[in-house]
N, C-alpha and C. Protein backbone atom coordinates (compact mmCIF):
# COMPACT_ATOMS: atom_id res chain seq x y z
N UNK A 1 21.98 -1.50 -11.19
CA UNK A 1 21.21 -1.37 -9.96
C UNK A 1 20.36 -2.63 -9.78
N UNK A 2 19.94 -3.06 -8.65
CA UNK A 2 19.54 -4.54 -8.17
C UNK A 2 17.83 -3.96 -8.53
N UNK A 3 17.33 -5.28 -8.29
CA UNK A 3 15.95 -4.83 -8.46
C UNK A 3 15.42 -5.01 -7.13
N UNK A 4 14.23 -4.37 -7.12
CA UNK A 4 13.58 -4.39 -5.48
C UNK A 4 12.20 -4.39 -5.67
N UNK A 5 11.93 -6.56 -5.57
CA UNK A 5 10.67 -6.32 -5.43
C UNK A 5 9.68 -5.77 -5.06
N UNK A 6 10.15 -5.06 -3.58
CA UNK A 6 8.72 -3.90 -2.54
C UNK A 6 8.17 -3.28 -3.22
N UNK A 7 9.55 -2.21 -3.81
CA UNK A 7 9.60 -0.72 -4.42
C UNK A 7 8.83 -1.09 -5.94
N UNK A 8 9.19 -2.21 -6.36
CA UNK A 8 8.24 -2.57 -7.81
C UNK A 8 6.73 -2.52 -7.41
N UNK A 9 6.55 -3.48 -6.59
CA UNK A 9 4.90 -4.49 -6.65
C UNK A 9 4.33 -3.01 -5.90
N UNK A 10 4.84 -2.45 -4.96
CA UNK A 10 3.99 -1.19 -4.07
C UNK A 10 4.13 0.32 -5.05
N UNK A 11 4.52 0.12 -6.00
CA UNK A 11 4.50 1.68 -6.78
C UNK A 11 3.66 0.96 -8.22
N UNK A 12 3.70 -0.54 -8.40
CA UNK A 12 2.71 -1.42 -9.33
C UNK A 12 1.03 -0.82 -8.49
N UNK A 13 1.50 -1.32 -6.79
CA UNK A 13 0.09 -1.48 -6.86
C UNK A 13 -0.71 0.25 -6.53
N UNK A 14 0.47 1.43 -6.38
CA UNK A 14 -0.12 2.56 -6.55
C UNK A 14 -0.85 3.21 -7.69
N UNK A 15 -0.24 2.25 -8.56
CA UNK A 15 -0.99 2.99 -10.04
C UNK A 15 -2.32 2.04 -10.33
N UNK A 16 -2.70 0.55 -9.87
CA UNK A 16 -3.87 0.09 -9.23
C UNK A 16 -4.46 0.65 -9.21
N UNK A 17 -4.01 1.58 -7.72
CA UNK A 17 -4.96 2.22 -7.02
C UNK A 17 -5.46 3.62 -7.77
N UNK A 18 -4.67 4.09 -8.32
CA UNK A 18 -4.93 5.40 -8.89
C UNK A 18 -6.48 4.98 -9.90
N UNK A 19 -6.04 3.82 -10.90
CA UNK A 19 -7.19 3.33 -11.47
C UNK A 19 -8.26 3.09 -11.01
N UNK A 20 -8.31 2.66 -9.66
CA UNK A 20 -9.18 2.47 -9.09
C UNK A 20 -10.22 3.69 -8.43
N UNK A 21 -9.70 4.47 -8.01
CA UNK A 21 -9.49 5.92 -7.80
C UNK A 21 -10.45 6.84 -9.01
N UNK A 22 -10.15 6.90 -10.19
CA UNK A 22 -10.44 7.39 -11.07
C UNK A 22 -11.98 6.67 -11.83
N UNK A 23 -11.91 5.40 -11.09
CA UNK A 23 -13.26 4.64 -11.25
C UNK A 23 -14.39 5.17 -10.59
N UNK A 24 -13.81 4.91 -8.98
CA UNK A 24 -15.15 5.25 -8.11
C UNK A 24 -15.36 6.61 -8.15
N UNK A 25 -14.41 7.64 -8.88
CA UNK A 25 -14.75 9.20 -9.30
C UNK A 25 -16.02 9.23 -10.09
N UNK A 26 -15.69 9.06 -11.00
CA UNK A 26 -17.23 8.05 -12.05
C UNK A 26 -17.89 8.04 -11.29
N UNK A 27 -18.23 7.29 -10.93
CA UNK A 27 -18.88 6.86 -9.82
C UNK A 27 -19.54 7.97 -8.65
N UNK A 28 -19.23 8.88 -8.65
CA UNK A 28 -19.31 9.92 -7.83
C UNK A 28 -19.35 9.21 -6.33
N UNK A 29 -18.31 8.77 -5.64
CA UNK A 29 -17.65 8.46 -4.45
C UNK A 29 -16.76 9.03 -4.34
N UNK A 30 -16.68 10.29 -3.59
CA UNK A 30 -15.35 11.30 -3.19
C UNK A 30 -14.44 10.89 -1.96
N UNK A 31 -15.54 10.47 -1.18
CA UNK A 31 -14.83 10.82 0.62
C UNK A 31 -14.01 9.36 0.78
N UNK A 32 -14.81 8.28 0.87
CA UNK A 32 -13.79 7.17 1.17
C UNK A 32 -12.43 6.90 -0.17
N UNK A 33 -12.83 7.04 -1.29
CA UNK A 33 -12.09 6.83 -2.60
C UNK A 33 -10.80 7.62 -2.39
N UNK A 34 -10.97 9.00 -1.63
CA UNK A 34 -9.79 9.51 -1.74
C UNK A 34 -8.89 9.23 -0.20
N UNK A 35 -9.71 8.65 0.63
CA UNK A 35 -8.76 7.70 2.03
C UNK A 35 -8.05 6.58 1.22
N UNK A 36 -8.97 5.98 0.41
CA UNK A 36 -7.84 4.87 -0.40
C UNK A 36 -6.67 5.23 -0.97
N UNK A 37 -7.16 6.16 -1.51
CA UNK A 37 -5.56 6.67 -2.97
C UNK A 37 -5.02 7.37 -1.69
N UNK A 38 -5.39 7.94 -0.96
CA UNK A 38 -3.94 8.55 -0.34
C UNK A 38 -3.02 7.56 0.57
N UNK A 39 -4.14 6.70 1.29
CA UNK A 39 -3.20 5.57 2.40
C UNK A 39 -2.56 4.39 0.85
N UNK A 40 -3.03 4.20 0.04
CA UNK A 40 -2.91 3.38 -0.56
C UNK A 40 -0.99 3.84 -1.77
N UNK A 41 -1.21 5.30 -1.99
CA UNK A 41 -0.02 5.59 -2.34
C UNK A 41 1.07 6.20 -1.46
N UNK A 42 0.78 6.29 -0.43
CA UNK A 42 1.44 6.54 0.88
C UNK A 42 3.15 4.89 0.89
N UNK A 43 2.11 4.20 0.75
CA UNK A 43 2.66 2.86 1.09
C UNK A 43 4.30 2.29 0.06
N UNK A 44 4.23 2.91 -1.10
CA UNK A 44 4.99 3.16 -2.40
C UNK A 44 5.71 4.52 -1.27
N UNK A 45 5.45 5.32 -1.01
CA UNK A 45 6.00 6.69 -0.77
C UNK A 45 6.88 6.59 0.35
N UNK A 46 6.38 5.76 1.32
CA UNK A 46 7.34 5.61 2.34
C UNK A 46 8.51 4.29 2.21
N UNK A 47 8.27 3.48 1.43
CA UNK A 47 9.19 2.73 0.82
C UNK A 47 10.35 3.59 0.13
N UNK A 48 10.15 4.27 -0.59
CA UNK A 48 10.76 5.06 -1.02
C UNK A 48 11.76 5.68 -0.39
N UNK A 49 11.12 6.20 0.73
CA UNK A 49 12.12 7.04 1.48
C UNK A 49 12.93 6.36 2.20
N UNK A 50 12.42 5.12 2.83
CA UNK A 50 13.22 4.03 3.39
C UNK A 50 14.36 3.42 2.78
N UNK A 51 14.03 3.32 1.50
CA UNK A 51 15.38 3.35 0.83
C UNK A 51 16.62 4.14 1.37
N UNK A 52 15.96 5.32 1.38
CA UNK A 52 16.93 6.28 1.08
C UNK A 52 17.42 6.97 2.37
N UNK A 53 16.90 5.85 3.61
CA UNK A 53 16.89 6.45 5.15
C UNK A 53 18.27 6.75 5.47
N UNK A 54 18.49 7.51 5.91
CA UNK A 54 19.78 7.87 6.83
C UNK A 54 20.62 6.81 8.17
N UNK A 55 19.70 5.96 8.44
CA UNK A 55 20.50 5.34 9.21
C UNK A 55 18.81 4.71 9.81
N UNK A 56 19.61 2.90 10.00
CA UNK A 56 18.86 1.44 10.22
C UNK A 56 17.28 2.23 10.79
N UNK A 57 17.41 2.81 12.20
CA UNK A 57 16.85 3.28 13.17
C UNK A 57 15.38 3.89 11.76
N UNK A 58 16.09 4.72 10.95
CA UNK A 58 15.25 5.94 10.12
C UNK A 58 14.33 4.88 8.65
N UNK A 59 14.88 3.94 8.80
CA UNK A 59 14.64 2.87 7.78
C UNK A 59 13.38 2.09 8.03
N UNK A 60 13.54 1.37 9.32
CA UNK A 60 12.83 1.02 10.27
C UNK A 60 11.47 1.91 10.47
N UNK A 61 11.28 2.80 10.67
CA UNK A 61 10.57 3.83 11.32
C UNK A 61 9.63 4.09 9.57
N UNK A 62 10.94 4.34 8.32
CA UNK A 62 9.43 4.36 7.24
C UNK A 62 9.03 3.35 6.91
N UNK A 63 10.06 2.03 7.17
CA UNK A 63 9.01 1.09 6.40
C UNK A 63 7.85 0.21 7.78
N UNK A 64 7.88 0.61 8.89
CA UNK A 64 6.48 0.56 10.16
C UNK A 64 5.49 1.70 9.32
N UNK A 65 5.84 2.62 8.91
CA UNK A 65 4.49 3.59 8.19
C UNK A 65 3.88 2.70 7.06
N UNK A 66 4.67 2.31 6.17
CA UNK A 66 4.04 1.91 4.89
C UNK A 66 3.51 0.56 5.42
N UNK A 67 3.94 0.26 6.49
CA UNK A 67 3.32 -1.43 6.99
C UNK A 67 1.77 -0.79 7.48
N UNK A 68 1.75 0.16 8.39
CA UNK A 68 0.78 1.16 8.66
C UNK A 68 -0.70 1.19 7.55
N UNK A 69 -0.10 2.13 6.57
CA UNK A 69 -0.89 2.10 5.76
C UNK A 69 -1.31 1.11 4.70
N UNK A 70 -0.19 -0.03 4.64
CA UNK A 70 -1.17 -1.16 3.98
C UNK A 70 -1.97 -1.71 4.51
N UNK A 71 -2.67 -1.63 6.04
CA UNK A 71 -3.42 -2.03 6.46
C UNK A 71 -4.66 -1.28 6.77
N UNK A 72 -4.11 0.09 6.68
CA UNK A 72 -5.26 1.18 6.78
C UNK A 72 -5.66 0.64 4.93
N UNK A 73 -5.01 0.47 3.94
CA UNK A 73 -5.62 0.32 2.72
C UNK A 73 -6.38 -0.48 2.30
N UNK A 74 -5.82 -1.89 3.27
CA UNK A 74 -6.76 -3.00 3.30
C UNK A 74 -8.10 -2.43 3.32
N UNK A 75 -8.27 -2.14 4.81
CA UNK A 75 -9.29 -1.68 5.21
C UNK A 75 -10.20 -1.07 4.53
N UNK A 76 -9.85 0.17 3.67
CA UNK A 76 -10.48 0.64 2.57
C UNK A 76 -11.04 0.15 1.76
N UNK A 77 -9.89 -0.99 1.27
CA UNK A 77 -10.75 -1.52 -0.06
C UNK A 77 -12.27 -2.75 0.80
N UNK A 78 -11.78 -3.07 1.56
CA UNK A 78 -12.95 -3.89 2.15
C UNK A 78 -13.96 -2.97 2.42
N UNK A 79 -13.49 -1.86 3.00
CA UNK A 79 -15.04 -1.23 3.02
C UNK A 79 -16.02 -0.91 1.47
N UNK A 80 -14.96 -0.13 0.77
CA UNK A 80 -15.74 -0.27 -0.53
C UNK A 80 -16.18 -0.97 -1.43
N UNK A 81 -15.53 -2.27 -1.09
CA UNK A 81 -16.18 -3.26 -1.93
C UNK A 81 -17.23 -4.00 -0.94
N UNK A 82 -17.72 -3.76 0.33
CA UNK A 82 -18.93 -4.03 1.15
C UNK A 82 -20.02 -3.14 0.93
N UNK A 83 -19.62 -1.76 0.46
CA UNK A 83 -21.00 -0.51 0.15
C UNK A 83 -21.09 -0.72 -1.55
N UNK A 84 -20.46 -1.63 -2.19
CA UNK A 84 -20.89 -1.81 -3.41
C UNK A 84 -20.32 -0.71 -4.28
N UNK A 85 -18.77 -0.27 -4.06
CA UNK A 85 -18.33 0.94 -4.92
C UNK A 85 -17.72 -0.31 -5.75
N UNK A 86 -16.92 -0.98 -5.24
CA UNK A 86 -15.97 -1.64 -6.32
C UNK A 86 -16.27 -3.38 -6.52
N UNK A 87 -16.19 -4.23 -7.34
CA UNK A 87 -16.79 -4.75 -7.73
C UNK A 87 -15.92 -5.91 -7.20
N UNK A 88 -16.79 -7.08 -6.65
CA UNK A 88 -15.79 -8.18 -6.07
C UNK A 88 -14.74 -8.76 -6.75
N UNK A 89 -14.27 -8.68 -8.27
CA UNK A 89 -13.28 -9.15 -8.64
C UNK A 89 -12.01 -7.93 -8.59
N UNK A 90 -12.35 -6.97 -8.82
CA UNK A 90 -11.46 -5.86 -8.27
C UNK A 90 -10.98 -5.45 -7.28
N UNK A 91 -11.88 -5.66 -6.36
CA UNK A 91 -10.97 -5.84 -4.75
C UNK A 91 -10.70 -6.98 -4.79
N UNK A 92 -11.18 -8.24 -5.00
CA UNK A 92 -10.31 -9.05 -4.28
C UNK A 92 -8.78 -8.90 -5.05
N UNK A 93 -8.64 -8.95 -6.19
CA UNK A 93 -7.08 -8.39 -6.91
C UNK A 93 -6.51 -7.44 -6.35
N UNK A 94 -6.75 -5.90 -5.59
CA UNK A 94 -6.63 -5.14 -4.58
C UNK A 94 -6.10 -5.97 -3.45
N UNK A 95 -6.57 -6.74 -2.71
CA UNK A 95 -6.79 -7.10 -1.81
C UNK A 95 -5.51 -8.33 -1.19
N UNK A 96 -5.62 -8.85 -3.08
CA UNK A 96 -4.72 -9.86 -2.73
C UNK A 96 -3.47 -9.07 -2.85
N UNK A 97 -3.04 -8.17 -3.89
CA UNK A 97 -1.62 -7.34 -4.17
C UNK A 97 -1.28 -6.71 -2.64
N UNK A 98 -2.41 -6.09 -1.76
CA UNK A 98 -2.40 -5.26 -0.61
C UNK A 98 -1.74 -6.59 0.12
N UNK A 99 -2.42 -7.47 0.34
CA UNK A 99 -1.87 -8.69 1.29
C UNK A 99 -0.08 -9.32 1.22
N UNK A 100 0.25 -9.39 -0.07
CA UNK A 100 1.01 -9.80 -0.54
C UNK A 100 2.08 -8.53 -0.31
N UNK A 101 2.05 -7.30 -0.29
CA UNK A 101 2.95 -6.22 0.11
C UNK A 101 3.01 -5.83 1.67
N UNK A 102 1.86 -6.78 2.16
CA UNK A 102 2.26 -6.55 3.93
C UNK A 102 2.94 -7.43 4.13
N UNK A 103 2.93 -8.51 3.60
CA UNK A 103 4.12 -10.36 3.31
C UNK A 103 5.07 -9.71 3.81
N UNK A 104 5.53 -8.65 2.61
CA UNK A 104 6.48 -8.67 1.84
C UNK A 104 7.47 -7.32 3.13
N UNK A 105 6.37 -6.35 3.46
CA UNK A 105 7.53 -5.36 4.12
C UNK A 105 7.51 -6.16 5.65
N UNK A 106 6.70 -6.94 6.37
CA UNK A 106 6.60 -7.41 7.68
C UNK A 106 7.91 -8.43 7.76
N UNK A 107 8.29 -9.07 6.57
CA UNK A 107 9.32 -9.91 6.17
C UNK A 107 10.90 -9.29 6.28
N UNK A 108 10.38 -7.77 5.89
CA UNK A 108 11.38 -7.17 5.61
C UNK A 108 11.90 -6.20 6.77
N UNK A 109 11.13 -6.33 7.90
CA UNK A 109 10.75 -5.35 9.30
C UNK A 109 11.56 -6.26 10.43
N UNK A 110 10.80 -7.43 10.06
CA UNK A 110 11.81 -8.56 11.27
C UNK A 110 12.91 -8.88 10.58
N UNK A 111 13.65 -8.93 9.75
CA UNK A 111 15.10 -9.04 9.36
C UNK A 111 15.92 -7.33 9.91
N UNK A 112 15.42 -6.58 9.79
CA UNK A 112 15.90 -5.13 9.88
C UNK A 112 15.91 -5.24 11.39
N UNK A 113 14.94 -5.28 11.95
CA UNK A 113 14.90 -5.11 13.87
C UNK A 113 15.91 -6.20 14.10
N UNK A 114 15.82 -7.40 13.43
CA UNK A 114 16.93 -8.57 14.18
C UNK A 114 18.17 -7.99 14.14
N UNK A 115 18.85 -7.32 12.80
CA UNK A 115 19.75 -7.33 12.33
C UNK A 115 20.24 -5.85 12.97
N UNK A 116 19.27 -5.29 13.72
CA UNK A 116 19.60 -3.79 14.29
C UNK A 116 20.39 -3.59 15.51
């Protein structure tokens, strides 16, 4: 079986997030911490299924979600590392993996629509 950078670096950077997750718990931060881990493993989840889409059209459609939520995740981690949950060298590593997996499926969105 081939390897697939997305499906690696976005299920890499879900378990990140889980760590991260399990930090600001500590921490007693419930409400935004758990918008992160869910948009943030969402992004791994709909890759996933995109794989496994039924046809171009259905492919298309999960990997616009996980493009979706890497930006809703962005978002997250910038907010929490602005209220002082997570610590500037930890988001920005967040931040940069998050950046680098919107590269990576937006790359992979305009080859799919061209090729559709």
């Amino acid at each position: 079986m081939r390897d697939n950078p997305i499906k690696d670096k976005s299920y890499s950077f879900a378990l990140k997030a889980i760590i991260a997750y399990k930090n600001l718990q500590q921490k007693k931060e419930f409400i935004l911490s758990k918008q992160f881990l869910r948009s943030a493993t969402s992004i791994g989840a709909n890759i996933e299924e995109g794989i496994q889409a039924q046809s171009k059209k259905d492919f298309i459609h999960k990997l616009s979600i996980s493009q979706k939520e890497s930006f809703e995740t962005h978002y997250w981690i910038r907010l929490l590392r602005d209220a002082n949950y997570l610590g500037k060298q930890e988001a920005t590593e967040l931040l940069k993996d998050c950046e680098e997996i919107q590269k990576i499926i937006t790359a992979i969105l305009k080859t799919a629509k061209k090729n559709n």
